[in-house]
N, C-alpha and C. Protein backbone atom coordinates (compact mmCIF):
# COMPACT_ATOMS: atom_id res chain seq x y z
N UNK A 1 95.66 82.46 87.91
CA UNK A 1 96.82 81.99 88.65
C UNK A 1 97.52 83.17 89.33
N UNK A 2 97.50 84.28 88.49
CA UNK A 2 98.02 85.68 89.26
C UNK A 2 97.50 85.92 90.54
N UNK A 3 95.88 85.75 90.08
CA UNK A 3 95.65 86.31 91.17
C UNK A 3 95.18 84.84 92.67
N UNK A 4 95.89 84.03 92.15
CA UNK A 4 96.10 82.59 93.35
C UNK A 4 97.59 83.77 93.90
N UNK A 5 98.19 83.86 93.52
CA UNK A 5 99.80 84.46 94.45
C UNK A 5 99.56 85.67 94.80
N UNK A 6 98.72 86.28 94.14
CA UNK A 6 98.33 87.60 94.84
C UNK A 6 97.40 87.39 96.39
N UNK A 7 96.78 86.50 96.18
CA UNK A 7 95.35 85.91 97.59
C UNK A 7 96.66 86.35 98.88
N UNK A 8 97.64 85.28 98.40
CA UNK A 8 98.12 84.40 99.02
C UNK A 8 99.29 85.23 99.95
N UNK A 9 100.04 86.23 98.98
CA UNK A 9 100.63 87.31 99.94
C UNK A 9 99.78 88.26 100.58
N UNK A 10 98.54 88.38 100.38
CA UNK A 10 97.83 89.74 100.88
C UNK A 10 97.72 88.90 102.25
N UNK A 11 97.02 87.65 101.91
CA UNK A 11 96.51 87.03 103.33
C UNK A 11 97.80 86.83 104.10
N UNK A 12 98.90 86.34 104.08
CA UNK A 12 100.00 86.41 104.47
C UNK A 12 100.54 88.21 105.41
N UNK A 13 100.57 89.02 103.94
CA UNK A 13 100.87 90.51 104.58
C UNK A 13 99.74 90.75 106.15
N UNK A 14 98.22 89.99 105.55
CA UNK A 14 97.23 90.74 106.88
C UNK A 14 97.67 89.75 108.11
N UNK A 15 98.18 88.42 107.78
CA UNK A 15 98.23 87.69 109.02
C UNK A 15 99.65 88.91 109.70
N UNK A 16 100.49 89.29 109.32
CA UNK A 16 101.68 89.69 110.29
C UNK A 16 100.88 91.03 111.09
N UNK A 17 99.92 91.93 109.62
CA UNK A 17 99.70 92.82 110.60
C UNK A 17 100.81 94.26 110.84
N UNK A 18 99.80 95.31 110.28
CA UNK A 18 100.84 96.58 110.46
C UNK A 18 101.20 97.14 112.05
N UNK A 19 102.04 97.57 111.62
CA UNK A 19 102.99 98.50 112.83
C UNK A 19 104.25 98.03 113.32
N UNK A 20 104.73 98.23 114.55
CA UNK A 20 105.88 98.14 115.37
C UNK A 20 106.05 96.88 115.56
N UNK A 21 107.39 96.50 114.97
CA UNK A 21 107.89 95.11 115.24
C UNK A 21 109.26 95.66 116.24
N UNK A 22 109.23 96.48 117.38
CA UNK A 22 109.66 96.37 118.18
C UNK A 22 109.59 95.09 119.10
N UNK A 23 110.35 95.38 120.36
CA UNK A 23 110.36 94.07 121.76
C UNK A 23 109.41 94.38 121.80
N UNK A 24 108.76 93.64 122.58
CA UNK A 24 107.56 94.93 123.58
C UNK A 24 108.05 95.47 124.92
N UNK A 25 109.18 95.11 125.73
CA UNK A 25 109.91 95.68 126.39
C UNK A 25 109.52 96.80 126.33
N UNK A 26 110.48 97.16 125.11
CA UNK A 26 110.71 98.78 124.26
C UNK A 26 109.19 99.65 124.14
N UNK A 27 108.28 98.64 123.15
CA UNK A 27 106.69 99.29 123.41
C UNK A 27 106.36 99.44 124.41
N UNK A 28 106.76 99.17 125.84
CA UNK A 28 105.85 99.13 126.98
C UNK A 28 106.48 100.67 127.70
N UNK A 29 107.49 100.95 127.14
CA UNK A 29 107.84 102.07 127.51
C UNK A 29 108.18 103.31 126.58
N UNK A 30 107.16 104.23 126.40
CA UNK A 30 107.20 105.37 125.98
C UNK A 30 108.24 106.17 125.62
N UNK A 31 109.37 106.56 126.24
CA UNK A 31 110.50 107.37 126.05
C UNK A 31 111.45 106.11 125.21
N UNK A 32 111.84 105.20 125.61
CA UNK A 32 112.66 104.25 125.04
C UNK A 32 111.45 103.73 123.76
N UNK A 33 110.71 103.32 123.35
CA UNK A 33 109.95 103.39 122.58
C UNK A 33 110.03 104.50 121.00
N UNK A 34 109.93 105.61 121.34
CA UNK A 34 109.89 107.04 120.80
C UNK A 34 111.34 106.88 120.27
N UNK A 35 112.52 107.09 121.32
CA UNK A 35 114.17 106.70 120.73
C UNK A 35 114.51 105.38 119.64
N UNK A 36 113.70 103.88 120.11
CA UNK A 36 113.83 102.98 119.06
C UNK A 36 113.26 103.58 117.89
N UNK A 37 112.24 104.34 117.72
CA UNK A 37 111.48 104.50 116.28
C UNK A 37 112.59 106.09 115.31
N UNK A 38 113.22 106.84 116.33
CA UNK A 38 114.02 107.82 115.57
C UNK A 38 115.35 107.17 115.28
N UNK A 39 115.44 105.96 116.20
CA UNK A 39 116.98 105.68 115.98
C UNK A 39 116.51 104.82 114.37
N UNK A 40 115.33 104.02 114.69
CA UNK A 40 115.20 103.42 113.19
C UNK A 40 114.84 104.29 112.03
N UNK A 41 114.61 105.18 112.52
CA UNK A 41 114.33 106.43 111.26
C UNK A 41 115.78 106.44 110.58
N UNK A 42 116.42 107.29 111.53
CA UNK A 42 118.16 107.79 111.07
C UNK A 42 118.68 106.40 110.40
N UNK A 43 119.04 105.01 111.06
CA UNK A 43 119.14 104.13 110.08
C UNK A 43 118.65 103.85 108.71
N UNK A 44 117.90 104.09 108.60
CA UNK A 44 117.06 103.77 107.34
C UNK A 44 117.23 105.56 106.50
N UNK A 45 117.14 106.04 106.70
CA UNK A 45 117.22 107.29 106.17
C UNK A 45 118.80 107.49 105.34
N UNK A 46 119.50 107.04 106.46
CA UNK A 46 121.19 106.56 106.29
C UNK A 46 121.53 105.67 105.16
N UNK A 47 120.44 104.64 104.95
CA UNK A 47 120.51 103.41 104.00
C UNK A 47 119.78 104.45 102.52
N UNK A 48 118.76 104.45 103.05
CA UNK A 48 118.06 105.35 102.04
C UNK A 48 119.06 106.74 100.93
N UNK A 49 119.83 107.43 101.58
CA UNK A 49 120.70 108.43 101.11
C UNK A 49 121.84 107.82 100.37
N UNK A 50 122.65 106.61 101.29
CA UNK A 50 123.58 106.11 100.37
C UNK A 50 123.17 105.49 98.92
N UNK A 51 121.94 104.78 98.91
CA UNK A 51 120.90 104.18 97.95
C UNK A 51 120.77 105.22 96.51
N UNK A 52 120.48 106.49 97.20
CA UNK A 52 120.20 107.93 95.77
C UNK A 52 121.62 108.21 95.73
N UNK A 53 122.66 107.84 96.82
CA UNK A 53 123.91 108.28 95.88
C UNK A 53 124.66 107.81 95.22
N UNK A 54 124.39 105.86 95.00
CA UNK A 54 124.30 105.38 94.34
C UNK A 54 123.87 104.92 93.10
N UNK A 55 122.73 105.84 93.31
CA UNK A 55 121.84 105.88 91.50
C UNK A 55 122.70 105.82 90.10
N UNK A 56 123.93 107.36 90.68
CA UNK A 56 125.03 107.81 89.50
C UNK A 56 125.71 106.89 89.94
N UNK A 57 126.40 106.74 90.52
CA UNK A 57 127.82 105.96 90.77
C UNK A 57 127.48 104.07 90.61
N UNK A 58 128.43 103.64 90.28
CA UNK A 58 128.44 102.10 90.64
C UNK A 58 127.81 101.62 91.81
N UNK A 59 126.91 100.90 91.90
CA UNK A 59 126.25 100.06 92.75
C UNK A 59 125.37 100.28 92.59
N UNK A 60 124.48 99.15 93.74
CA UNK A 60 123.23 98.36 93.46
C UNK A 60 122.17 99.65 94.57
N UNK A 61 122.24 101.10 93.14
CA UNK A 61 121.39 101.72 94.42
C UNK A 61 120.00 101.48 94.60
N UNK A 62 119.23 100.94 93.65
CA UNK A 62 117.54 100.96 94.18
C UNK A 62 117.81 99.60 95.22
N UNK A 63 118.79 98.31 94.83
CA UNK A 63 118.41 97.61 95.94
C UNK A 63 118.31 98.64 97.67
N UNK A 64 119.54 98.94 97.69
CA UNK A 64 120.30 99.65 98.71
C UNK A 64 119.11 100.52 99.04
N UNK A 65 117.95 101.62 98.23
CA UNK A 65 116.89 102.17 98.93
C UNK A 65 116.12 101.30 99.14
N UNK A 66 115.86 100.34 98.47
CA UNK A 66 114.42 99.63 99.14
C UNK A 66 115.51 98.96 100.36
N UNK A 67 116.33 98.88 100.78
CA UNK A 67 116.81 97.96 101.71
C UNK A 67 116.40 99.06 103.08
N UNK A 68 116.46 100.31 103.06
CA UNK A 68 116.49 101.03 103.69
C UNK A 68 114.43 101.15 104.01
N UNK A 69 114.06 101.45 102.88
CA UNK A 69 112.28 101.00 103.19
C UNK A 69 112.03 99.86 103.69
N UNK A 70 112.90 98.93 103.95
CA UNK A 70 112.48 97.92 104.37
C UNK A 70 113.30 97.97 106.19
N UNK A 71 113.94 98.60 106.24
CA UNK A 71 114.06 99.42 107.56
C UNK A 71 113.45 100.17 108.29
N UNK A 72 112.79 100.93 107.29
CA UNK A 72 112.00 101.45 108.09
C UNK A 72 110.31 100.98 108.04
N UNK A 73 110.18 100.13 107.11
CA UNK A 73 109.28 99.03 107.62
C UNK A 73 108.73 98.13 109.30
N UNK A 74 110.16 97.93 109.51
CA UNK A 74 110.24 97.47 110.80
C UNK A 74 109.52 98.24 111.70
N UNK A 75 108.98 99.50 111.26
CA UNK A 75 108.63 100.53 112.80
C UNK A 75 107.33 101.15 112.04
N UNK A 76 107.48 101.71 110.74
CA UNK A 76 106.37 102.67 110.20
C UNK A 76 105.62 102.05 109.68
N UNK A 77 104.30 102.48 109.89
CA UNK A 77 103.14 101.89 108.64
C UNK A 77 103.42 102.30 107.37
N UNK A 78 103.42 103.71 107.16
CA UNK A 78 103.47 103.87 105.65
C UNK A 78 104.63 103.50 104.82
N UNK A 79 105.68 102.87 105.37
CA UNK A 79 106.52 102.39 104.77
C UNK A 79 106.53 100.51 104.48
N UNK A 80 105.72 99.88 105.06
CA UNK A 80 105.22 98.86 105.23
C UNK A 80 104.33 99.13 103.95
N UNK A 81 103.09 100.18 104.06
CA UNK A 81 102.38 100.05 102.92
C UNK A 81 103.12 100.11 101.62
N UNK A 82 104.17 101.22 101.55
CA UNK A 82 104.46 101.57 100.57
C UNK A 82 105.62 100.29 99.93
N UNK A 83 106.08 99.24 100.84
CA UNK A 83 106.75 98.52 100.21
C UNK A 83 105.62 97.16 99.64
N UNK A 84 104.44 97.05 100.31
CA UNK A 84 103.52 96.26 99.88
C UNK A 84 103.29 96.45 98.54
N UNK A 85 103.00 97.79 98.57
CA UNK A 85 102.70 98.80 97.04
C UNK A 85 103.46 97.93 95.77
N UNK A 86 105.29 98.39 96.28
CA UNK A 86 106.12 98.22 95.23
C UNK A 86 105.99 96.77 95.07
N UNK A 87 106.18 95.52 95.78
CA UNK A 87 105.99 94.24 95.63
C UNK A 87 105.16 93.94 94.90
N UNK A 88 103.57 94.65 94.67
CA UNK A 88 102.52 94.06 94.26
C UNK A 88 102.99 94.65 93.01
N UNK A 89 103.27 95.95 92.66
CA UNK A 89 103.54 96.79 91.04
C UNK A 89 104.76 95.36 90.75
N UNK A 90 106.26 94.95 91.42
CA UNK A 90 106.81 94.71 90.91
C UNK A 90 106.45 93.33 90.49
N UNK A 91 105.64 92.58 90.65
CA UNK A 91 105.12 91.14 90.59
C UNK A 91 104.26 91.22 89.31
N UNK A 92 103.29 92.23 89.34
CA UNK A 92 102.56 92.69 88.20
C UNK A 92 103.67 92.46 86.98
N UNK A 93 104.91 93.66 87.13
CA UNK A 93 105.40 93.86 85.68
C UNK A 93 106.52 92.58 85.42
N UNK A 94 106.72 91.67 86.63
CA UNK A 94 107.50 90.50 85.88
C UNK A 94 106.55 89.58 85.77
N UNK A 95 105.10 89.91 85.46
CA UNK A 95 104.24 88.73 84.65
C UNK A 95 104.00 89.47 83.66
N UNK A 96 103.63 90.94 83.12
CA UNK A 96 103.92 91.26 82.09
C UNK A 96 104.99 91.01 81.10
N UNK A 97 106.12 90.93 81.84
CA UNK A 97 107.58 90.94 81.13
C UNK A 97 107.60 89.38 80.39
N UNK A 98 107.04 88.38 81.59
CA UNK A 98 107.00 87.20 80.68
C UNK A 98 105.69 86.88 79.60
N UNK A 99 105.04 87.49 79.45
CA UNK A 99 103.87 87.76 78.63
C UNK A 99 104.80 87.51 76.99
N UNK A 100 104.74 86.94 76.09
CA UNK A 100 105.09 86.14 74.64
C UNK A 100 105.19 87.38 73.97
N UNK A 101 103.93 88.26 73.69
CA UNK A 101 104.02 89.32 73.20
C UNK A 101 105.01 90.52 73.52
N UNK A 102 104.72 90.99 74.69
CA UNK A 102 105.84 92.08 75.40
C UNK A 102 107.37 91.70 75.14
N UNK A 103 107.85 89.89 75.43
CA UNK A 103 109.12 89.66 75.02
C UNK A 103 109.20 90.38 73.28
N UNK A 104 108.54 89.65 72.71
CA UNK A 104 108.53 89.65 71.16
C UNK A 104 108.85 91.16 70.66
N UNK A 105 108.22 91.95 71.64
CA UNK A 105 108.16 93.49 71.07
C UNK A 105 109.67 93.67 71.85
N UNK A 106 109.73 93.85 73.06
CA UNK A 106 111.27 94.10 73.11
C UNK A 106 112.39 93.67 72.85
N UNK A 107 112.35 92.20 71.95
CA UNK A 107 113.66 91.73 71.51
C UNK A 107 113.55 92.40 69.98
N UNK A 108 112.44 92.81 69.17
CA UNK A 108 112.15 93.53 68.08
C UNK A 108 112.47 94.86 68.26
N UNK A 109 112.42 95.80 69.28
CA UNK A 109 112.83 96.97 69.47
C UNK A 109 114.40 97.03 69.95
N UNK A 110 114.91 96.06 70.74
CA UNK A 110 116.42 96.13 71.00
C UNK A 110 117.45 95.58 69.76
N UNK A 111 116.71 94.35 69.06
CA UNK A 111 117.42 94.66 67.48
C UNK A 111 117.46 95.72 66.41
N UNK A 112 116.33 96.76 66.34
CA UNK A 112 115.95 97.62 66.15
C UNK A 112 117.45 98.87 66.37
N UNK A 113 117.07 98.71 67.37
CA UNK A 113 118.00 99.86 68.52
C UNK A 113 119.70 99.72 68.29
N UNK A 114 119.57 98.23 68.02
CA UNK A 114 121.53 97.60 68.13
C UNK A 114 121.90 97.89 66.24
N UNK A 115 120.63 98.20 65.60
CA UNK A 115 121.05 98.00 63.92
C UNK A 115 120.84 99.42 63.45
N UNK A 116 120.16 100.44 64.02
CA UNK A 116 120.25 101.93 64.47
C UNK A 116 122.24 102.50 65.03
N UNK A 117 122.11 101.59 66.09
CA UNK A 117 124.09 102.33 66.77
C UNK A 117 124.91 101.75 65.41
N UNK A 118 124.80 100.43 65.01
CA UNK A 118 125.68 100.04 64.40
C UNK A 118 126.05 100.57 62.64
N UNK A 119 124.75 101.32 62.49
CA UNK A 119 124.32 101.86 61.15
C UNK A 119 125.50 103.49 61.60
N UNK A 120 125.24 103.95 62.68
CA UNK A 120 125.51 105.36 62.98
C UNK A 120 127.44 105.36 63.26
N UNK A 121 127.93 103.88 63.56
CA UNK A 121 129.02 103.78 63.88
C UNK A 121 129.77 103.40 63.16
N UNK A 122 129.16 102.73 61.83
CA UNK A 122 129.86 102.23 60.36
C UNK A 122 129.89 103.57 59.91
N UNK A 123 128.51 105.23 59.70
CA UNK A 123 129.21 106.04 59.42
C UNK A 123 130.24 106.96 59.34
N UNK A 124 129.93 106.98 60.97
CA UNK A 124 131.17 107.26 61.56
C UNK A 124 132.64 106.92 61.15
N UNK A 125 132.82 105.85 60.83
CA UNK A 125 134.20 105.12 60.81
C UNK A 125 134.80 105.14 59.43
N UNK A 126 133.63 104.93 58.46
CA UNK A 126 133.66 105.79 56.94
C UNK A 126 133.67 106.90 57.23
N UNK A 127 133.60 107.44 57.95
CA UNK A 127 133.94 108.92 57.16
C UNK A 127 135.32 109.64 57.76
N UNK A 128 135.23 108.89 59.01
CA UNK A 128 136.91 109.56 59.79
C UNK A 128 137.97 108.51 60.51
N UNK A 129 137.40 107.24 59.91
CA UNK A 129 138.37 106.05 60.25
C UNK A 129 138.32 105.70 61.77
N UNK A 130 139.61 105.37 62.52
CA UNK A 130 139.26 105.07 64.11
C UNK A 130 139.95 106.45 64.74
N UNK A 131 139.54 107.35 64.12
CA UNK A 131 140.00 108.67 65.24
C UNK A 131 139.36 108.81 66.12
N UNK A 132 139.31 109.52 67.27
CA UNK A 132 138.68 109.82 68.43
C UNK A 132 137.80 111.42 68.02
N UNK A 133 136.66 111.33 68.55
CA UNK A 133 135.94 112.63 68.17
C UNK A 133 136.64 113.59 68.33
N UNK A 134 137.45 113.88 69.52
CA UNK A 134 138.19 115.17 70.36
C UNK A 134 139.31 115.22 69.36
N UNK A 135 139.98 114.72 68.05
CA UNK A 135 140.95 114.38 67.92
C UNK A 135 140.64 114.70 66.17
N UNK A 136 139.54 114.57 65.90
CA UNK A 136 139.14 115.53 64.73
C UNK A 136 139.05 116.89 64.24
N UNK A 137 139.93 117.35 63.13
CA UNK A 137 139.96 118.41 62.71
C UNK A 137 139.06 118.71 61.97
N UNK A 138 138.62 119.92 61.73
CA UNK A 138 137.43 120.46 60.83
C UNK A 138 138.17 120.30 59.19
N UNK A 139 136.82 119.24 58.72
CA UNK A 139 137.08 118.96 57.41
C UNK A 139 136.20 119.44 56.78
């Protein structure tokens, strides 16, 4: 069945076909041509930067870079490939993710993980009540 939805976007991806989804106006002319593909560079490059400076800070930065690969999709091949790439990896790991087993192991490792903090935060609290770390004297 995976690979029925896999057929089905590849044949889909080959019907559109790589390259320039410019006018053709624009393709038919060389200098204006050359300017649409840097002006779509700097856009996407623009999307792309706010995206990694979002990584630390609040917001949705990997959407925000792939939004920008998908900008520059519009003009480049290898960015076309490379978002084909991520689609096909990311389709892969949300049929892994729903896989019975893989759930089973990560709801077993995140109880794991939540009875680990909560073990480390009952010591904590035995031993120095609700003080603040910064706010502890050497005992």
């Amino acid at each position: 069945m995976a690979d029925d939805a896999g057929t089905e976007g590849t044949a889909e991806e080959q019907e559109q076909g790589l390259g320039s989804r410019a006018p053709e106006f624009i393709k038919a002319r060389r200098i204006l041509h050359l300017s649409w593909q840097v002006g779509i560079f700097v856009v996407g490059l623009a999307v792309v930067v706010a995206g990694i400076i979002m990584l630390p800070l609040p917001g949705p930065g990997w959407v925000v870079i792939f939004g920008g690969m998908a900008i520059w999709a519009t003009e480049f091949v290898w960015a076309q490939l490379v978002l084909r790439w991520t689609k096909r990896k990311v389709t892969e790991a949300a049929a892994r993710a729903l896989d019975p087993k893989v759930r089973r192991r990560n709801i077993i490792l995140t109880s794991v993980g939540l009875v680990i903090i909560a073990v480390i935060v009952g010591i904590y609290l035995w031993k120095f009540g609700f003080e603040m770390p910064w706010n502890i004297k050497n005992q």
